[in-house]
Protein backbone atom coordinates (compact mmCIF):
# COMPACT_ATOMS: atom_id res chain seq x y z
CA UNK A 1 -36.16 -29.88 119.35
CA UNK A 2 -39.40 -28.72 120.94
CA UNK A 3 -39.41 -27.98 124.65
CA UNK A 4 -42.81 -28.74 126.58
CA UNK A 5 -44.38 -25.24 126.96
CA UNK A 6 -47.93 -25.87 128.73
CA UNK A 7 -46.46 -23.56 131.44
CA UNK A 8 -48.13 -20.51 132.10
CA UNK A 9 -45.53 -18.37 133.40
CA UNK A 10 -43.81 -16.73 130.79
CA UNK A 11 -40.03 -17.51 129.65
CA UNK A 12 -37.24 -15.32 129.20
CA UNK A 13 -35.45 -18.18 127.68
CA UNK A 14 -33.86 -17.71 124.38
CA UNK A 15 -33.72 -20.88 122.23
CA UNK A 16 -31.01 -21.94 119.15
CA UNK A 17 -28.08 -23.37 118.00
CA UNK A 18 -24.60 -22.57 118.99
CA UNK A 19 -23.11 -20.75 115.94
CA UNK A 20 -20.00 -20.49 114.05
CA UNK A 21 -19.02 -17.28 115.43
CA UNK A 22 -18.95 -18.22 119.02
CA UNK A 23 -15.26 -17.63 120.34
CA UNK A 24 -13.77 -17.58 124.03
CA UNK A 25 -15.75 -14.44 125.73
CA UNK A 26 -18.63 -14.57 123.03
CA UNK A 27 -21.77 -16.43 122.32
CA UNK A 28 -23.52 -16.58 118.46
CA UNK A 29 -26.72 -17.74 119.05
CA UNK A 30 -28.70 -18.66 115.84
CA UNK A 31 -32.27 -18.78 117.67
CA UNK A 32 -34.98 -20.94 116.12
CA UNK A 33 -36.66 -17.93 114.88
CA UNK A 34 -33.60 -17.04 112.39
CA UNK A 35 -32.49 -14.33 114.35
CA UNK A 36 -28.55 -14.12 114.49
CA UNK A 37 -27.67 -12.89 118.71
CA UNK A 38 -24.10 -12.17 120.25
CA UNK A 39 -24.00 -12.55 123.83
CA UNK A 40 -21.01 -11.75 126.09
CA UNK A 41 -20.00 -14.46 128.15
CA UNK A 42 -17.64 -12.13 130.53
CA UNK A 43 -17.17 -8.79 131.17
CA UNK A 44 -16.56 -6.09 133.94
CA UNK A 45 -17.30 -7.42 136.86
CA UNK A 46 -19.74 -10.54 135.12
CA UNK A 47 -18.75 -14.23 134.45
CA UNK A 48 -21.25 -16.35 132.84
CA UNK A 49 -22.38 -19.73 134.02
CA UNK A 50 -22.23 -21.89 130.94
CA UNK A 51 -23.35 -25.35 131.64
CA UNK A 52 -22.69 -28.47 129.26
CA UNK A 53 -20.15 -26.69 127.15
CA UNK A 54 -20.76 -24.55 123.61
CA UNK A 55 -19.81 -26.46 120.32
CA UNK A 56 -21.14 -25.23 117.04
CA UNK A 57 -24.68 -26.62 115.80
CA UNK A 58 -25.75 -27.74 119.64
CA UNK A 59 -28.96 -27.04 121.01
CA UNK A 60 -28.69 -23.93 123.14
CA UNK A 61 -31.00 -22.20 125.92
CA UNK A 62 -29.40 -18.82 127.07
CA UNK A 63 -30.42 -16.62 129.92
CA UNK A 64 -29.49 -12.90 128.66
CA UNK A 65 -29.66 -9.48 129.92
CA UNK A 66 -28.70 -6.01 128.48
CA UNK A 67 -25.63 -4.55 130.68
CA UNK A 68 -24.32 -1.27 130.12
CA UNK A 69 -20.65 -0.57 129.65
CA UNK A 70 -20.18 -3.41 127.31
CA UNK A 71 -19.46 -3.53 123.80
CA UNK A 72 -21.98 -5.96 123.23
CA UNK A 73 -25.65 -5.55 123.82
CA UNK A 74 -26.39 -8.37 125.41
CA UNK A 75 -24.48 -10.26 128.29
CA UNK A 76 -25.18 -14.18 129.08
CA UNK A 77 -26.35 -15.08 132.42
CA UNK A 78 -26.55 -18.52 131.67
CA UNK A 79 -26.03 -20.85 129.29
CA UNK A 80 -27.62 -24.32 129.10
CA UNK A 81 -26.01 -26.41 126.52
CA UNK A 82 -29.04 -28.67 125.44
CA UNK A 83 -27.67 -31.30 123.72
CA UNK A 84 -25.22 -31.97 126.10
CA UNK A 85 -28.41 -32.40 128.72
CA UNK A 86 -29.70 -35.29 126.78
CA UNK A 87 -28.93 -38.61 127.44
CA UNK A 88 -29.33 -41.53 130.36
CA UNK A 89 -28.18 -40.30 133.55
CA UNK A 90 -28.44 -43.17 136.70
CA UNK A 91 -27.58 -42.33 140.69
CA UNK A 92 -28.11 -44.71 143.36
CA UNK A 93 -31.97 -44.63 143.51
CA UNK A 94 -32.82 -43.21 139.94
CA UNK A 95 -32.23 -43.95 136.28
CA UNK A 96 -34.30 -42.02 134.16
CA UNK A 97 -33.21 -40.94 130.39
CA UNK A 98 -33.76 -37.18 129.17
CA UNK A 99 -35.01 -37.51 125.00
CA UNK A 100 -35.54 -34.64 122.58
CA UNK A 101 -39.25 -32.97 122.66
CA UNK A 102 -39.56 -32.59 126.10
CA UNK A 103 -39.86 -36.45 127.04
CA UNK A 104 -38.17 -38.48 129.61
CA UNK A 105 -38.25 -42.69 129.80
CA UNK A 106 -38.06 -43.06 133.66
CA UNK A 107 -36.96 -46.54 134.89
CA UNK A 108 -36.49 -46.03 138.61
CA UNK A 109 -36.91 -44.11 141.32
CA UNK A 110 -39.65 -41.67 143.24
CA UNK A 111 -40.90 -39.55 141.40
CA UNK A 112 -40.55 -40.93 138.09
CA UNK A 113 -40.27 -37.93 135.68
CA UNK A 114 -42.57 -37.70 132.81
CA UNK A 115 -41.35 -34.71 130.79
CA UNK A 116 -38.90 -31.52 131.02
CA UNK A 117 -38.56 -28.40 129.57
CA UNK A 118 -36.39 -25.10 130.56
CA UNK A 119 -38.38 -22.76 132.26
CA UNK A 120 -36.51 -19.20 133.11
CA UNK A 121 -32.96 -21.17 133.74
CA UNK A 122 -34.30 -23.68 135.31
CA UNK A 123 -34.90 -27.49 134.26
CA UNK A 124 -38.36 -29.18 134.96
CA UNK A 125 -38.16 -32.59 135.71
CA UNK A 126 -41.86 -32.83 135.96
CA UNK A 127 -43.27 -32.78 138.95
CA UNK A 128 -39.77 -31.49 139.85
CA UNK A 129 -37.70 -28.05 139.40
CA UNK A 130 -33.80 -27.78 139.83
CA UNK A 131 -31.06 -25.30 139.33
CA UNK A 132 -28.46 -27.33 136.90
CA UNK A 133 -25.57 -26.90 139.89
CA UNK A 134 -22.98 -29.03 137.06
CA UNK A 135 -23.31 -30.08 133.38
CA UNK A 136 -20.46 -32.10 132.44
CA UNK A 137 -19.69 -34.84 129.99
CA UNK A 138 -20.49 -37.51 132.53
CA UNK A 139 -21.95 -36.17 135.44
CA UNK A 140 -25.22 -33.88 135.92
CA UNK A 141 -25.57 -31.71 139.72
CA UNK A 142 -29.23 -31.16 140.26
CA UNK A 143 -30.22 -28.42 142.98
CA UNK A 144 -33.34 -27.44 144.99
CA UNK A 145 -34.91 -26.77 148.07
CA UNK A 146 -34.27 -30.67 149.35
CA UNK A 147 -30.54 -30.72 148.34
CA UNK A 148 -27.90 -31.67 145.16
CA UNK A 149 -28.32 -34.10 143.60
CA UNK A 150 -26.15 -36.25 141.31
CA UNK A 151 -25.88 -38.44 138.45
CA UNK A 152 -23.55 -39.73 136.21
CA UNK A 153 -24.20 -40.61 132.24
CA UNK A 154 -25.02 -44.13 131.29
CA UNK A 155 -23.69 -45.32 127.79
CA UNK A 156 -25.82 -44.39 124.31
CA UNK A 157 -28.51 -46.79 125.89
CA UNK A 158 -32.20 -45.98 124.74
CA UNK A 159 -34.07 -46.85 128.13
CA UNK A 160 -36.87 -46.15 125.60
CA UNK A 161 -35.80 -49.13 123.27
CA UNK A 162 -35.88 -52.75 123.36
CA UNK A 163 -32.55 -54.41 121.79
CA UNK A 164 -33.27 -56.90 118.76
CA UNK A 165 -34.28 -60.28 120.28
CA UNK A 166 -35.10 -59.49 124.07
């Protein structure tokens, strides 16, 4: 899945899959580099945010940072479960649907978003930035600086797609 990256600023966002090994308190990220990473998802006095949930082979974006005292070297900060972020998501004044490489089919709603990427932990709805507040099955918390905002998933409905015969 390729993320837009025309961004100047420089991310600390490691990318993968969600590995085998993952367990309760522990992340196995397989990034798309090859490299095999264990991140600690609590710990003294640390709780990780994990947002869309971790199941094997899913798309992952992971916030780490190396904290002393724990077994492991690296802790999780946050968590961003990709595939789980894809999808059509509709509130009362937008309906926009977020596809793999970065694009998004907007159908309503000021600004219309054009693309998105993660930047640092955060998502870019472009021309927008949010902290993901919620990532559930079917429901999506966007924050920023003008408030939360929320959306619940439409049905496996390519906005992107005409049906057969319409």
């Amino acid at each position: 899945m390729d993320i837009v990256t025309d961004s100047t600023e420089t991310d600390s966002t490691v990318y993968g899959r969600c590995g085998e090994g993952t367990a309760m308190h522990t992340l196995e990220l397989v990034t798309d580099k090859g490299d095999t990473v264990v991140y600690t998802l609590e710990g003294e006095d640390t709780c990780a945010n994990v947002l869309g949930g971790l199941f094997v082979g899913d798309k992952i974006a992971v916030i780490g940072e190396h904290v002393d005292g724990l077994n492991e070297d690296m802790f999780a900060k946050k968590v961003i479960n990709l595939t789980s972020l894809l999808g059509t998501w509709e509130s009362l004044d937008k309906n926009f649907e977020i596809l793999e490489g970065g694009a998004i089919v907007s159908t309503s709603g000021e600004p219309r978003y054009t693309e998105w990427k993660i930047l640092n932990g955060q998502l870019i709805l472009s021309p927008d930035t949010f902290d993901i507040y919620s990532l559930g099955p079917d429901s999506l918390y966007l924050e920023n600086d003008r408030g939360i905002y929320g959306y619940k998933r439409l049905p496996q409905k390519s906005l992107g797609k005409k049906k057969a015969g319409k």
